[in-house]
PDBML (XML) file of the C-alpha atoms, coordinates in Angstrom:
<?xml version="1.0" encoding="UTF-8" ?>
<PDBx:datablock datablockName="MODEL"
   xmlns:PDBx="http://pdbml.pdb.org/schema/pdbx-v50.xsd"
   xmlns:xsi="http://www.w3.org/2001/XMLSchema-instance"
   xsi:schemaLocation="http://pdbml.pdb.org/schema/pdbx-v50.xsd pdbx-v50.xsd">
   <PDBx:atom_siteCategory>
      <PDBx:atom_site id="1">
         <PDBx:B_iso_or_equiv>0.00</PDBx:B_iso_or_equiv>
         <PDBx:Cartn_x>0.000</PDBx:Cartn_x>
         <PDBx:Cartn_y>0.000</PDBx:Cartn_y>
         <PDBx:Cartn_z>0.000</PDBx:Cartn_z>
         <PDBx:auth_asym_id>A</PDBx:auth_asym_id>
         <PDBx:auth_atom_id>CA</PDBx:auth_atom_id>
         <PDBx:auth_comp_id>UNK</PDBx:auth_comp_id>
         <PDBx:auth_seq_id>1</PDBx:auth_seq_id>
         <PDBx:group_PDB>ATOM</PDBx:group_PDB>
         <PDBx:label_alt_id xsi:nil="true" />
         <PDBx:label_asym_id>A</PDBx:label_asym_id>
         <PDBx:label_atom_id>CA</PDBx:label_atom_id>
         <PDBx:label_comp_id>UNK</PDBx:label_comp_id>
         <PDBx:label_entity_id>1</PDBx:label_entity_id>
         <PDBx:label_seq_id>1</PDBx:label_seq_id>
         <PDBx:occupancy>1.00</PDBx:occupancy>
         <PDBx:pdbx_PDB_model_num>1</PDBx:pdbx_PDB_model_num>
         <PDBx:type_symbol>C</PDBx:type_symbol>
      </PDBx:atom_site>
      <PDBx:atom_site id="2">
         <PDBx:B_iso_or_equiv>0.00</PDBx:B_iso_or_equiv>
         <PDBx:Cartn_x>2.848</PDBx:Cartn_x>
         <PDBx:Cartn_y>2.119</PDBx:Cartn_y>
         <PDBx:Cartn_z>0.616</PDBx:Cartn_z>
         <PDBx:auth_asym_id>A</PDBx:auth_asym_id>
         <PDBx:auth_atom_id>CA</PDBx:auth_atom_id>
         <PDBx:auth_comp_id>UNK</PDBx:auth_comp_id>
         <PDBx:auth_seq_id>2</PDBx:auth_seq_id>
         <PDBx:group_PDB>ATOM</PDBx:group_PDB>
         <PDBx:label_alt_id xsi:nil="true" />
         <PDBx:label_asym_id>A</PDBx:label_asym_id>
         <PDBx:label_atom_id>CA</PDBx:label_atom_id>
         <PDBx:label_comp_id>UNK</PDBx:label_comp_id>
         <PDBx:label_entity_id>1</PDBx:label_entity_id>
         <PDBx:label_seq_id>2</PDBx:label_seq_id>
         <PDBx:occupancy>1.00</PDBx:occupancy>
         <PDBx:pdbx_PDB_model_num>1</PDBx:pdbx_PDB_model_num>
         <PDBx:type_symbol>C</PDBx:type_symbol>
      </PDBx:atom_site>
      <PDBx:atom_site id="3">
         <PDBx:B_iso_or_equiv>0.00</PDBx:B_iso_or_equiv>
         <PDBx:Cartn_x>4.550</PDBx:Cartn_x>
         <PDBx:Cartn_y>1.683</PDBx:Cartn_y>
         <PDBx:Cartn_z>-2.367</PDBx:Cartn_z>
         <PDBx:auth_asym_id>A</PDBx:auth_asym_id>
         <PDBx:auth_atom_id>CA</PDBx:auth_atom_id>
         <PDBx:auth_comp_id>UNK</PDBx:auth_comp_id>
         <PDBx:auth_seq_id>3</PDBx:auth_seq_id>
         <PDBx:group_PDB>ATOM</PDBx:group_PDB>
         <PDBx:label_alt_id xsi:nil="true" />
         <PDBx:label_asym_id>A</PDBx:label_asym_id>
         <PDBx:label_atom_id>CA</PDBx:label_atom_id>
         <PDBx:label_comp_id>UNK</PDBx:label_comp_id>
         <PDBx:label_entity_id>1</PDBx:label_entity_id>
         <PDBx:label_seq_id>3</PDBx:label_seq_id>
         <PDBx:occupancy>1.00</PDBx:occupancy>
         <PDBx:pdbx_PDB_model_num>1</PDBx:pdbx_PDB_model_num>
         <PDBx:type_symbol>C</PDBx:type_symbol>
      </PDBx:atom_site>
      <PDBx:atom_site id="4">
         <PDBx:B_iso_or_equiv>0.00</PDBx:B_iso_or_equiv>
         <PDBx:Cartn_x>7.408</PDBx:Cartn_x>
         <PDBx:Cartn_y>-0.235</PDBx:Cartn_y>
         <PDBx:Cartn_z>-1.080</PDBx:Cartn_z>
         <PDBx:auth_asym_id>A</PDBx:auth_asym_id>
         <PDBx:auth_atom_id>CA</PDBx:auth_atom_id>
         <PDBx:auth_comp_id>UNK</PDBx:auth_comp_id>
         <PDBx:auth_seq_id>4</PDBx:auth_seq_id>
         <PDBx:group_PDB>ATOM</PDBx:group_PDB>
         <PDBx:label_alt_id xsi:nil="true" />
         <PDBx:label_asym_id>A</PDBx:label_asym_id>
         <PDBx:label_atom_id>CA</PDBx:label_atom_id>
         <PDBx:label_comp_id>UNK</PDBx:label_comp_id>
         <PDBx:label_entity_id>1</PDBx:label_entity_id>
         <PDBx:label_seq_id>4</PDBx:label_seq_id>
         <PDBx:occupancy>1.00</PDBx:occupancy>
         <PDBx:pdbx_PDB_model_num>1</PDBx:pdbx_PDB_model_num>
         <PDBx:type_symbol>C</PDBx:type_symbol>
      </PDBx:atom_site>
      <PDBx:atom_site id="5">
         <PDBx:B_iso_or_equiv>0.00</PDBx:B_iso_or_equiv>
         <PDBx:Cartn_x>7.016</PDBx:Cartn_x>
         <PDBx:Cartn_y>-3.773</PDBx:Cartn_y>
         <PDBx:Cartn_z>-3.121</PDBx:Cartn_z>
         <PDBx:auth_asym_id>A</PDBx:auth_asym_id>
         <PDBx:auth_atom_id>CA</PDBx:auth_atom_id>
         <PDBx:auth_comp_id>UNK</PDBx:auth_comp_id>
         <PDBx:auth_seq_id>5</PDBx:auth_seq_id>
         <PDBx:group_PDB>ATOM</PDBx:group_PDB>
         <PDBx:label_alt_id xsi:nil="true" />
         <PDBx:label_asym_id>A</PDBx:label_asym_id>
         <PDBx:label_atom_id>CA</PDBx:label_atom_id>
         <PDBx:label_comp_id>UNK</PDBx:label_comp_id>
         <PDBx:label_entity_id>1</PDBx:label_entity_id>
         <PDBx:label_seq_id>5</PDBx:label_seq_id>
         <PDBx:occupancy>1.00</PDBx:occupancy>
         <PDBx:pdbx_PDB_model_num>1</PDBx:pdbx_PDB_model_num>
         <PDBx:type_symbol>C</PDBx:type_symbol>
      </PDBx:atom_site>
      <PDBx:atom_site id="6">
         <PDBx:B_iso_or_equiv>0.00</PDBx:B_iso_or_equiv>
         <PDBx:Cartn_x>10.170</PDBx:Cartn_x>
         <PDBx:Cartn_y>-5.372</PDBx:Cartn_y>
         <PDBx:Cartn_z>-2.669</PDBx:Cartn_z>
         <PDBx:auth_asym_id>A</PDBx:auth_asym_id>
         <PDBx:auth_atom_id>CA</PDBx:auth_atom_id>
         <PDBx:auth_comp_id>UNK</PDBx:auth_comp_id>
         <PDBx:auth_seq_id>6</PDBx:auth_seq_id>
         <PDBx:group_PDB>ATOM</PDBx:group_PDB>
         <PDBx:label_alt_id xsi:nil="true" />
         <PDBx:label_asym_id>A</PDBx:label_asym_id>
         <PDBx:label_atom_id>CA</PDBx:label_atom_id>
         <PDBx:label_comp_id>UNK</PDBx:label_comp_id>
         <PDBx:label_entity_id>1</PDBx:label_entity_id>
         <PDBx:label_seq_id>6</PDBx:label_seq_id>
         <PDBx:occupancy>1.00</PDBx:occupancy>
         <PDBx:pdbx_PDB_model_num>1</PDBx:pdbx_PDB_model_num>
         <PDBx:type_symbol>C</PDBx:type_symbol>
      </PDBx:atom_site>
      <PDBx:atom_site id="7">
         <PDBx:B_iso_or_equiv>0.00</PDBx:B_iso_or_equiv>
         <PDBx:Cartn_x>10.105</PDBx:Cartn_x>
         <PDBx:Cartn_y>-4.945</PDBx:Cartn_y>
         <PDBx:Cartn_z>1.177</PDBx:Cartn_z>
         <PDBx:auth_asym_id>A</PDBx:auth_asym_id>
         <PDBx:auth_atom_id>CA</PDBx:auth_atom_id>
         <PDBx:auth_comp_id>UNK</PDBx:auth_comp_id>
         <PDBx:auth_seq_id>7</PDBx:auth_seq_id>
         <PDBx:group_PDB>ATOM</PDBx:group_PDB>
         <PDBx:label_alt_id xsi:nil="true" />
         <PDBx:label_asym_id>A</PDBx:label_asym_id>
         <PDBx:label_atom_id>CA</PDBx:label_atom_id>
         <PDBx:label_comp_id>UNK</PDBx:label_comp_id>
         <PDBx:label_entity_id>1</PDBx:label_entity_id>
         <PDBx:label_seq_id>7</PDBx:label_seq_id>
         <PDBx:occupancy>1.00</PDBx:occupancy>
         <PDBx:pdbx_PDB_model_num>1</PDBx:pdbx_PDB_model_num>
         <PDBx:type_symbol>C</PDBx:type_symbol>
      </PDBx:atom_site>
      <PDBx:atom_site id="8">
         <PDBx:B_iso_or_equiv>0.00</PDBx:B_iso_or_equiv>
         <PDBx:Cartn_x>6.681</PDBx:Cartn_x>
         <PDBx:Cartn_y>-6.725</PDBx:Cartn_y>
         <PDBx:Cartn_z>0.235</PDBx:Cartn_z>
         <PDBx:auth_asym_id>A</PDBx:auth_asym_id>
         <PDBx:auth_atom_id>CA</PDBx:auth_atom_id>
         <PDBx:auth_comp_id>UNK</PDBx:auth_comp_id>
         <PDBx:auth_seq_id>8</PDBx:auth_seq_id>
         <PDBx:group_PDB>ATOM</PDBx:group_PDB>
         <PDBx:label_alt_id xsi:nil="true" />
         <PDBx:label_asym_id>A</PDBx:label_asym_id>
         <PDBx:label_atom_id>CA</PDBx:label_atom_id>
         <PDBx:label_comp_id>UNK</PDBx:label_comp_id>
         <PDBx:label_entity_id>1</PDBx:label_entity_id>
         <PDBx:label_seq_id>8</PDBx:label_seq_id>
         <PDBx:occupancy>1.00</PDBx:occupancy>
         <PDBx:pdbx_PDB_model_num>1</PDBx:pdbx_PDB_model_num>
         <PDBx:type_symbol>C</PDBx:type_symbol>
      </PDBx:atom_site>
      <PDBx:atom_site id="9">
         <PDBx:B_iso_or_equiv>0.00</PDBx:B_iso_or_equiv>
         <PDBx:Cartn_x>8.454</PDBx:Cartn_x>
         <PDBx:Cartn_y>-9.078</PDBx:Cartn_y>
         <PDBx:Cartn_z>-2.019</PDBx:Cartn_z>
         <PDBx:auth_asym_id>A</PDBx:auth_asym_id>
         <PDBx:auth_atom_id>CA</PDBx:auth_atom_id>
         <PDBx:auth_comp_id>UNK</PDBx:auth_comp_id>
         <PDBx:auth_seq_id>9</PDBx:auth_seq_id>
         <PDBx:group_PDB>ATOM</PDBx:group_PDB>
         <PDBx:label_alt_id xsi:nil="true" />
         <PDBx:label_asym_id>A</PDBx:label_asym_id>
         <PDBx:label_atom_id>CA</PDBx:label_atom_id>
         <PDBx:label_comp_id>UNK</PDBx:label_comp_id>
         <PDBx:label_entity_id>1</PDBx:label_entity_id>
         <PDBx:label_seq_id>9</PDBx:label_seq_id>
         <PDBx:occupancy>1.00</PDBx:occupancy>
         <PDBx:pdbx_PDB_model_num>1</PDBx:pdbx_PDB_model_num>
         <PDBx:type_symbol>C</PDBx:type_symbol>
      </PDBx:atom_site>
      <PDBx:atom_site id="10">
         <PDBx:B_iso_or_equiv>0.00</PDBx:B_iso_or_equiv>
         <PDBx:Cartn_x>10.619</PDBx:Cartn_x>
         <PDBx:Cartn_y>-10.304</PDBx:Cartn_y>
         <PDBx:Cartn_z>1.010</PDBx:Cartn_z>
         <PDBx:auth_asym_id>A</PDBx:auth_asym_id>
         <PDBx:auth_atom_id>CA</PDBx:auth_atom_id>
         <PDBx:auth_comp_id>UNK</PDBx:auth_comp_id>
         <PDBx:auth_seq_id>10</PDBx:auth_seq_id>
         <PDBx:group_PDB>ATOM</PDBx:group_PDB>
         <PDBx:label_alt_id xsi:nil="true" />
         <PDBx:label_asym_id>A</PDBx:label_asym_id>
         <PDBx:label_atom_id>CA</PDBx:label_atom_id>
         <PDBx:label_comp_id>UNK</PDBx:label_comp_id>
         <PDBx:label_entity_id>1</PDBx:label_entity_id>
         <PDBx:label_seq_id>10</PDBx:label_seq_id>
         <PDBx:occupancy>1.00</PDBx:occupancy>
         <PDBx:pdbx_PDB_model_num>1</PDBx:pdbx_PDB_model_num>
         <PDBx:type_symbol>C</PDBx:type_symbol>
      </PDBx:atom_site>
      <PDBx:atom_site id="11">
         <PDBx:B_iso_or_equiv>0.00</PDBx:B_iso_or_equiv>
         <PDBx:Cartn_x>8.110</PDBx:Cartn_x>
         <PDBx:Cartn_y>-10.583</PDBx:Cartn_y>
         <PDBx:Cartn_z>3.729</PDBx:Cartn_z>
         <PDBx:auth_asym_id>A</PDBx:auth_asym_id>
         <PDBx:auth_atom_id>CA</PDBx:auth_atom_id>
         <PDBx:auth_comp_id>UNK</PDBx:auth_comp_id>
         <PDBx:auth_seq_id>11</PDBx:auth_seq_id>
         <PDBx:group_PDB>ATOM</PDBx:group_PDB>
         <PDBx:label_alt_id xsi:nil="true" />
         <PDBx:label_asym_id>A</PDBx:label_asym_id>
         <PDBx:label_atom_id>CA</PDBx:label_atom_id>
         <PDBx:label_comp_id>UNK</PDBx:label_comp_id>
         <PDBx:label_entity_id>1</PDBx:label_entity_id>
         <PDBx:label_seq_id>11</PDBx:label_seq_id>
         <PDBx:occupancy>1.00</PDBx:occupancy>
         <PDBx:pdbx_PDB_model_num>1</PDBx:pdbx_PDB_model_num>
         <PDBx:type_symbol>C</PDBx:type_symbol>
      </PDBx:atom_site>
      <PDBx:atom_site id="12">
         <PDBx:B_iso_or_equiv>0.00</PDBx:B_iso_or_equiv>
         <PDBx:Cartn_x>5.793</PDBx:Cartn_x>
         <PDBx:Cartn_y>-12.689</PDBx:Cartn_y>
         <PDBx:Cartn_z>0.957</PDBx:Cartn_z>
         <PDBx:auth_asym_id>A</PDBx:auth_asym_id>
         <PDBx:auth_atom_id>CA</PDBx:auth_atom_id>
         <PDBx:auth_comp_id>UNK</PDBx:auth_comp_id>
         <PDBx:auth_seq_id>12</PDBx:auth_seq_id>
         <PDBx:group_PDB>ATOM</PDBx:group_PDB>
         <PDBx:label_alt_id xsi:nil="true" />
         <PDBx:label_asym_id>A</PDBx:label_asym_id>
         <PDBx:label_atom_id>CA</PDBx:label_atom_id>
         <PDBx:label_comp_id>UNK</PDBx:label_comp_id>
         <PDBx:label_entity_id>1</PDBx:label_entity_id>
         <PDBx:label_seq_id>12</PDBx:label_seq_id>
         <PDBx:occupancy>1.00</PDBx:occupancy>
         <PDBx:pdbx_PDB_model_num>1</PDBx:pdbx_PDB_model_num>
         <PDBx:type_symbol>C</PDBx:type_symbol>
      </PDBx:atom_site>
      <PDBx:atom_site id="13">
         <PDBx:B_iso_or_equiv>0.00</PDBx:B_iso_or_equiv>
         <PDBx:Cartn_x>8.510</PDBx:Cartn_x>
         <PDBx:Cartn_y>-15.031</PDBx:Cartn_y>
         <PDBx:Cartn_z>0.781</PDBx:Cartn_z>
         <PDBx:auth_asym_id>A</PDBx:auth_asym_id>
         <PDBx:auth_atom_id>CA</PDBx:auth_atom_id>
         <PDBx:auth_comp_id>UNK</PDBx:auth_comp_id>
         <PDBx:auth_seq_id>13</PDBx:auth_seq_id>
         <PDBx:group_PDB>ATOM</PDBx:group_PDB>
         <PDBx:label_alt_id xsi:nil="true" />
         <PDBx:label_asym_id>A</PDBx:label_asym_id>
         <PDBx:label_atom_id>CA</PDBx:label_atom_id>
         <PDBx:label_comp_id>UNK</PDBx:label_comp_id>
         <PDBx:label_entity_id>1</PDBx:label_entity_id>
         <PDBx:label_seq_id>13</PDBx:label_seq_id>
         <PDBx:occupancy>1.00</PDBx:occupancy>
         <PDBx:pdbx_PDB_model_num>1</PDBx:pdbx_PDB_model_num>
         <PDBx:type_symbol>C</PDBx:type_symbol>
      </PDBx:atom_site>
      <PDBx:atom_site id="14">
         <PDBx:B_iso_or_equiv>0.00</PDBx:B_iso_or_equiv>
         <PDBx:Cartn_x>9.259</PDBx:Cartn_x>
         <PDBx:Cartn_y>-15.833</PDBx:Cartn_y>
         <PDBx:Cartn_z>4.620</PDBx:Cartn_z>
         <PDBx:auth_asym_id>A</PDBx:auth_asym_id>
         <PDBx:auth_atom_id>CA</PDBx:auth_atom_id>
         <PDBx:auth_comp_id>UNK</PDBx:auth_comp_id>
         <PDBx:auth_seq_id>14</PDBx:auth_seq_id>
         <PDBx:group_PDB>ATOM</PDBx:group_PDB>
         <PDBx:label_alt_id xsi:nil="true" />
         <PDBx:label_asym_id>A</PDBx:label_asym_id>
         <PDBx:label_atom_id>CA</PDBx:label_atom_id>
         <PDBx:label_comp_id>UNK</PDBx:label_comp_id>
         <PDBx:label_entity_id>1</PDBx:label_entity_id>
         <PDBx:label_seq_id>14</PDBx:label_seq_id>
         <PDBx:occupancy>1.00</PDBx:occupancy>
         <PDBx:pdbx_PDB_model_num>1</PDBx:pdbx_PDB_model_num>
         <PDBx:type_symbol>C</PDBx:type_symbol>
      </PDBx:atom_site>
      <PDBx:atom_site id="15">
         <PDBx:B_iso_or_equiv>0.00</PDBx:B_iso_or_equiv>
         <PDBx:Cartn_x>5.256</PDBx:Cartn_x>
         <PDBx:Cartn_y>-16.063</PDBx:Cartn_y>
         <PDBx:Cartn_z>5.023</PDBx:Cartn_z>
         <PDBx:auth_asym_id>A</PDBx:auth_asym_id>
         <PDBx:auth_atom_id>CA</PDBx:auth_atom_id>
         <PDBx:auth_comp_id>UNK</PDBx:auth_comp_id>
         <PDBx:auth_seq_id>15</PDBx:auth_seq_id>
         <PDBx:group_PDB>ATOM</PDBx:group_PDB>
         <PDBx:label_alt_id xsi:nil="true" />
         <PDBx:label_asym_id>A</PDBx:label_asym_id>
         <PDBx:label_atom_id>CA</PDBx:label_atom_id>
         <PDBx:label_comp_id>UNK</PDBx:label_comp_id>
         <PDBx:label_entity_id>1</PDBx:label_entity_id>
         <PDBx:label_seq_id>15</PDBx:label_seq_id>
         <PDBx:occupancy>1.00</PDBx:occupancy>
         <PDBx:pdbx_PDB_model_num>1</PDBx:pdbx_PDB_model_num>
         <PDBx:type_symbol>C</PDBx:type_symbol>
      </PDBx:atom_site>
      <PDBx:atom_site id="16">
         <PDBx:B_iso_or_equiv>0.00</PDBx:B_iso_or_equiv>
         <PDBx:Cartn_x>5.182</PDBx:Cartn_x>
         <PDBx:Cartn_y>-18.633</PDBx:Cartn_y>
         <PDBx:Cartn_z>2.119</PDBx:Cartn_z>
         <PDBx:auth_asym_id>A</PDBx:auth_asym_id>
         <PDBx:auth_atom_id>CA</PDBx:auth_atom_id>
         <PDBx:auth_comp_id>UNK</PDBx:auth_comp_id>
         <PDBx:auth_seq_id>16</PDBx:auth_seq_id>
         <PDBx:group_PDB>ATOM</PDBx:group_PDB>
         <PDBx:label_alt_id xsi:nil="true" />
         <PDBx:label_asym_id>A</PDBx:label_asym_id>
         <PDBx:label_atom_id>CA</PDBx:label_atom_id>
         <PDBx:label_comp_id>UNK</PDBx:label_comp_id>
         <PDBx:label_entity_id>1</PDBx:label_entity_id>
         <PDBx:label_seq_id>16</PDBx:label_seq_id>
         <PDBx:occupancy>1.00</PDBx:occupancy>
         <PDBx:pdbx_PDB_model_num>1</PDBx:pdbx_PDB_model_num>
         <PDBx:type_symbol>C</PDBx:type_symbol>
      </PDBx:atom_site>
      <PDBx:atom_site id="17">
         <PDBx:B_iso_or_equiv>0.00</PDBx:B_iso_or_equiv>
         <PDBx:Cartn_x>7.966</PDBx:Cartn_x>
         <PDBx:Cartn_y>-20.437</PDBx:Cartn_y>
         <PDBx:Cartn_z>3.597</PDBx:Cartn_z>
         <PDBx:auth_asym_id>A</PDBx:auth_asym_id>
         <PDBx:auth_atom_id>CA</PDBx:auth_atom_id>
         <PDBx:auth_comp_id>UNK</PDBx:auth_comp_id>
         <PDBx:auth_seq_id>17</PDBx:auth_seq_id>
         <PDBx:group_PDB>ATOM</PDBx:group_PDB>
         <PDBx:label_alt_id xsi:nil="true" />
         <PDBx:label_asym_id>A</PDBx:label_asym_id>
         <PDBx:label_atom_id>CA</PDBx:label_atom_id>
         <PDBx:label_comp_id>UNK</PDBx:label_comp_id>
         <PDBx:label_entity_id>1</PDBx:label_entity_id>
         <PDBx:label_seq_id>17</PDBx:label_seq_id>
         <PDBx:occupancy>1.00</PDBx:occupancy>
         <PDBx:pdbx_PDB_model_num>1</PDBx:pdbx_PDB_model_num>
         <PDBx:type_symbol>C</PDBx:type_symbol>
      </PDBx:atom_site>
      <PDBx:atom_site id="18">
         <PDBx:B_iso_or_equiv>0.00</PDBx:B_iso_or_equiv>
         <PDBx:Cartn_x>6.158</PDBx:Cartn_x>
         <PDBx:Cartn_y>-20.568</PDBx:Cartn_y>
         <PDBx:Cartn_z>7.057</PDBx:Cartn_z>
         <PDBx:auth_asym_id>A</PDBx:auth_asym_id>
         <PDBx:auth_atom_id>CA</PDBx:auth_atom_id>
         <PDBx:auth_comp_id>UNK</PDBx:auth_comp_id>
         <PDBx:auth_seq_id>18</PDBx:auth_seq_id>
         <PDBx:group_PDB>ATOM</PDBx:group_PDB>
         <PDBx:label_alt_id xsi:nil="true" />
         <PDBx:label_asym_id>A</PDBx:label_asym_id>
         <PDBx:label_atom_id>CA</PDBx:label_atom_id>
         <PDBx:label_comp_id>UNK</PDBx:label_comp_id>
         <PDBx:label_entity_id>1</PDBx:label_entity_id>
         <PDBx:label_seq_id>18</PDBx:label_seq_id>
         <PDBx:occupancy>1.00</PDBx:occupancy>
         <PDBx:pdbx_PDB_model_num>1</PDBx:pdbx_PDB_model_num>
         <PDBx:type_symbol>C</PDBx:type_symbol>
      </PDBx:atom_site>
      <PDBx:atom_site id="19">
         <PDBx:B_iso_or_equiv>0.00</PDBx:B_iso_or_equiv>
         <PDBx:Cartn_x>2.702</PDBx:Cartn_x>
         <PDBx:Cartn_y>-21.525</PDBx:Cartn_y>
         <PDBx:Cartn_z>5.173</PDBx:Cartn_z>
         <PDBx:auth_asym_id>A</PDBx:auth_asym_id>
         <PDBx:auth_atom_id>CA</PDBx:auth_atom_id>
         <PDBx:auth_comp_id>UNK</PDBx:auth_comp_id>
         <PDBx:auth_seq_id>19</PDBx:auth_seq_id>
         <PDBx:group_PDB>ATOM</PDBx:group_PDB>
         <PDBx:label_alt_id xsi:nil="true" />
         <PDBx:label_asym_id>A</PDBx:label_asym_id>
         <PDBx:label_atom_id>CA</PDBx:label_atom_id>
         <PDBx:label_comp_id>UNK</PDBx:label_comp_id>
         <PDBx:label_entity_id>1</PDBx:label_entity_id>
         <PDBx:label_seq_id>19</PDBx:label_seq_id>
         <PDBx:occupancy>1.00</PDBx:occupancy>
         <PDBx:pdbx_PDB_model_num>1</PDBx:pdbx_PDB_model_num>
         <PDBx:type_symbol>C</PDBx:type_symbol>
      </PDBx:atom_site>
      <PDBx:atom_site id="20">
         <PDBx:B_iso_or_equiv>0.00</PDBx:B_iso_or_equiv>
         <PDBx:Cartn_x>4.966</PDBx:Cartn_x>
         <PDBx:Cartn_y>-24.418</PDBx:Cartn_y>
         <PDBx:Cartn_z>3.807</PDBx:Cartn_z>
         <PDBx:auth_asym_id>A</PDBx:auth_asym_id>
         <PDBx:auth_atom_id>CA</PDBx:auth_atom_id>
         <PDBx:auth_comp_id>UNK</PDBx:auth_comp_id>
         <PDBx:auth_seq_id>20</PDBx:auth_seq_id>
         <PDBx:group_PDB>ATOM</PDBx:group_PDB>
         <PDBx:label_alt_id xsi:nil="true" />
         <PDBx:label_asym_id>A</PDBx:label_asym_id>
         <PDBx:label_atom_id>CA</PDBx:label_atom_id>
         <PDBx:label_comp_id>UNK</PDBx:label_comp_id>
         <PDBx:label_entity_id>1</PDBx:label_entity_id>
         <PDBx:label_seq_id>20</PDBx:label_seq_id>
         <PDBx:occupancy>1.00</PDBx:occupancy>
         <PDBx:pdbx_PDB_model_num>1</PDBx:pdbx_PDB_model_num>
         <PDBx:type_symbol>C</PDBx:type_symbol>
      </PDBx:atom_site>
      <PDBx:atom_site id="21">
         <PDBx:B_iso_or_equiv>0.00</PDBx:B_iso_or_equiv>
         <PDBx:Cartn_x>5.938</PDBx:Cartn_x>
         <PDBx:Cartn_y>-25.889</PDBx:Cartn_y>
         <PDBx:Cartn_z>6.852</PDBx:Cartn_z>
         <PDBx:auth_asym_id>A</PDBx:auth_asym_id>
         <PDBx:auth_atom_id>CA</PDBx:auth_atom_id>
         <PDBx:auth_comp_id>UNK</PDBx:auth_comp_id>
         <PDBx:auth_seq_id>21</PDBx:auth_seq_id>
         <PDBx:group_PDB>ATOM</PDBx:group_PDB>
         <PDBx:label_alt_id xsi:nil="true" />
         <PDBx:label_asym_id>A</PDBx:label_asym_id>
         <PDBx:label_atom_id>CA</PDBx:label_atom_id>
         <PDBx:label_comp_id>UNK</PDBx:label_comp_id>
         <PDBx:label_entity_id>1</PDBx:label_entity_id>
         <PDBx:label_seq_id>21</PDBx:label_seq_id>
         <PDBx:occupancy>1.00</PDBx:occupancy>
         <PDBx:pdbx_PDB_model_num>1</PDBx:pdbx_PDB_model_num>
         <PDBx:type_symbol>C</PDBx:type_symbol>
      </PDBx:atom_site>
      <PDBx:atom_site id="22">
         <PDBx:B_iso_or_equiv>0.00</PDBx:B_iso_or_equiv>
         <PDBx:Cartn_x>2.651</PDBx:Cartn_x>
         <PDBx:Cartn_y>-26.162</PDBx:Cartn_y>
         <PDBx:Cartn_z>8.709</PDBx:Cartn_z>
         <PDBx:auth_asym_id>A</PDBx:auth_asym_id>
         <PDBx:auth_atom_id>CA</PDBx:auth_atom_id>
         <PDBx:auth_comp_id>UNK</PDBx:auth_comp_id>
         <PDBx:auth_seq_id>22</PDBx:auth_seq_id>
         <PDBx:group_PDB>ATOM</PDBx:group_PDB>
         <PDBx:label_alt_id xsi:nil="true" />
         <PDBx:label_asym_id>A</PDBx:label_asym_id>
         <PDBx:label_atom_id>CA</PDBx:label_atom_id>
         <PDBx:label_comp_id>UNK</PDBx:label_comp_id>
         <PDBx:label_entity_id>1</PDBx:label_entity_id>
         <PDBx:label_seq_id>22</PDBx:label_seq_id>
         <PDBx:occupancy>1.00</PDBx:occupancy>
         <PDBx:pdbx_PDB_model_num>1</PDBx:pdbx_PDB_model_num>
         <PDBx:type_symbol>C</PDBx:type_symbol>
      </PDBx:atom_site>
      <PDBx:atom_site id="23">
         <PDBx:B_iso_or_equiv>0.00</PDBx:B_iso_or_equiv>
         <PDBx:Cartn_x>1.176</PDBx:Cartn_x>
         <PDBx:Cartn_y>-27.522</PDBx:Cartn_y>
         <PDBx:Cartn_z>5.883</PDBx:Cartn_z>
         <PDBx:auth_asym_id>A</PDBx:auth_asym_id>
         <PDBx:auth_atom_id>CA</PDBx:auth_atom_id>
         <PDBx:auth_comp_id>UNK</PDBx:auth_comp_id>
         <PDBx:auth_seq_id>23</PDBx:auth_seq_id>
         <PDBx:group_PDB>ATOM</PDBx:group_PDB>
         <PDBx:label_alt_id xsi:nil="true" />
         <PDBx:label_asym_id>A</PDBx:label_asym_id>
         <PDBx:label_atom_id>CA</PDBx:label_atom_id>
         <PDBx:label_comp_id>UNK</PDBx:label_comp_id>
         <PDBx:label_entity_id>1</PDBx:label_entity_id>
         <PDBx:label_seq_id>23</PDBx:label_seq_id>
         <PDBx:occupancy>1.00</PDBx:occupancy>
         <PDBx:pdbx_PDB_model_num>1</PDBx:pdbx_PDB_model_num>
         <PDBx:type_symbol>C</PDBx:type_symbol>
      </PDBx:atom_site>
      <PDBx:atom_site id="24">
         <PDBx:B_iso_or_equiv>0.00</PDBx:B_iso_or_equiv>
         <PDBx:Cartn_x>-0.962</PDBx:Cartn_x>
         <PDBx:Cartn_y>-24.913</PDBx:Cartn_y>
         <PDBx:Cartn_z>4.793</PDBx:Cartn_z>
         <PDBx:auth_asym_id>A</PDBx:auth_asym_id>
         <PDBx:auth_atom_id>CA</PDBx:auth_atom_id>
         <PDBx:auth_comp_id>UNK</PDBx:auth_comp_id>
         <PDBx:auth_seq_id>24</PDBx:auth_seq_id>
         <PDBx:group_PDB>ATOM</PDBx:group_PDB>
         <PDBx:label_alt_id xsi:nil="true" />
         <PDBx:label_asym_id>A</PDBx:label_asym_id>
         <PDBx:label_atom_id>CA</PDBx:label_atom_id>
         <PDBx:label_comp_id>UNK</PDBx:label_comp_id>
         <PDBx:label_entity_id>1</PDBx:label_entity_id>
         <PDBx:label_seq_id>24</PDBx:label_seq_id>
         <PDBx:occupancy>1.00</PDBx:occupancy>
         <PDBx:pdbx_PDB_model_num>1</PDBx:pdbx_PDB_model_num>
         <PDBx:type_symbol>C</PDBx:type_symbol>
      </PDBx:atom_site>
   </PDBx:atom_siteCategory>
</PDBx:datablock>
């Protein structure tokens, strides 16, 4: 929202990973 997508970018990443391992 701020206009700051590859902070965005990085933090979609890590929450993916963690989604991963719980078996989301």
């Amino acid at each position: 929202a701020v206009g700051v997508p590859d902070s965005a970018l990085a933090i979609l990443q890590r929450t993916l990973q963690v989604f991963e391992r719980t078996g989301n």
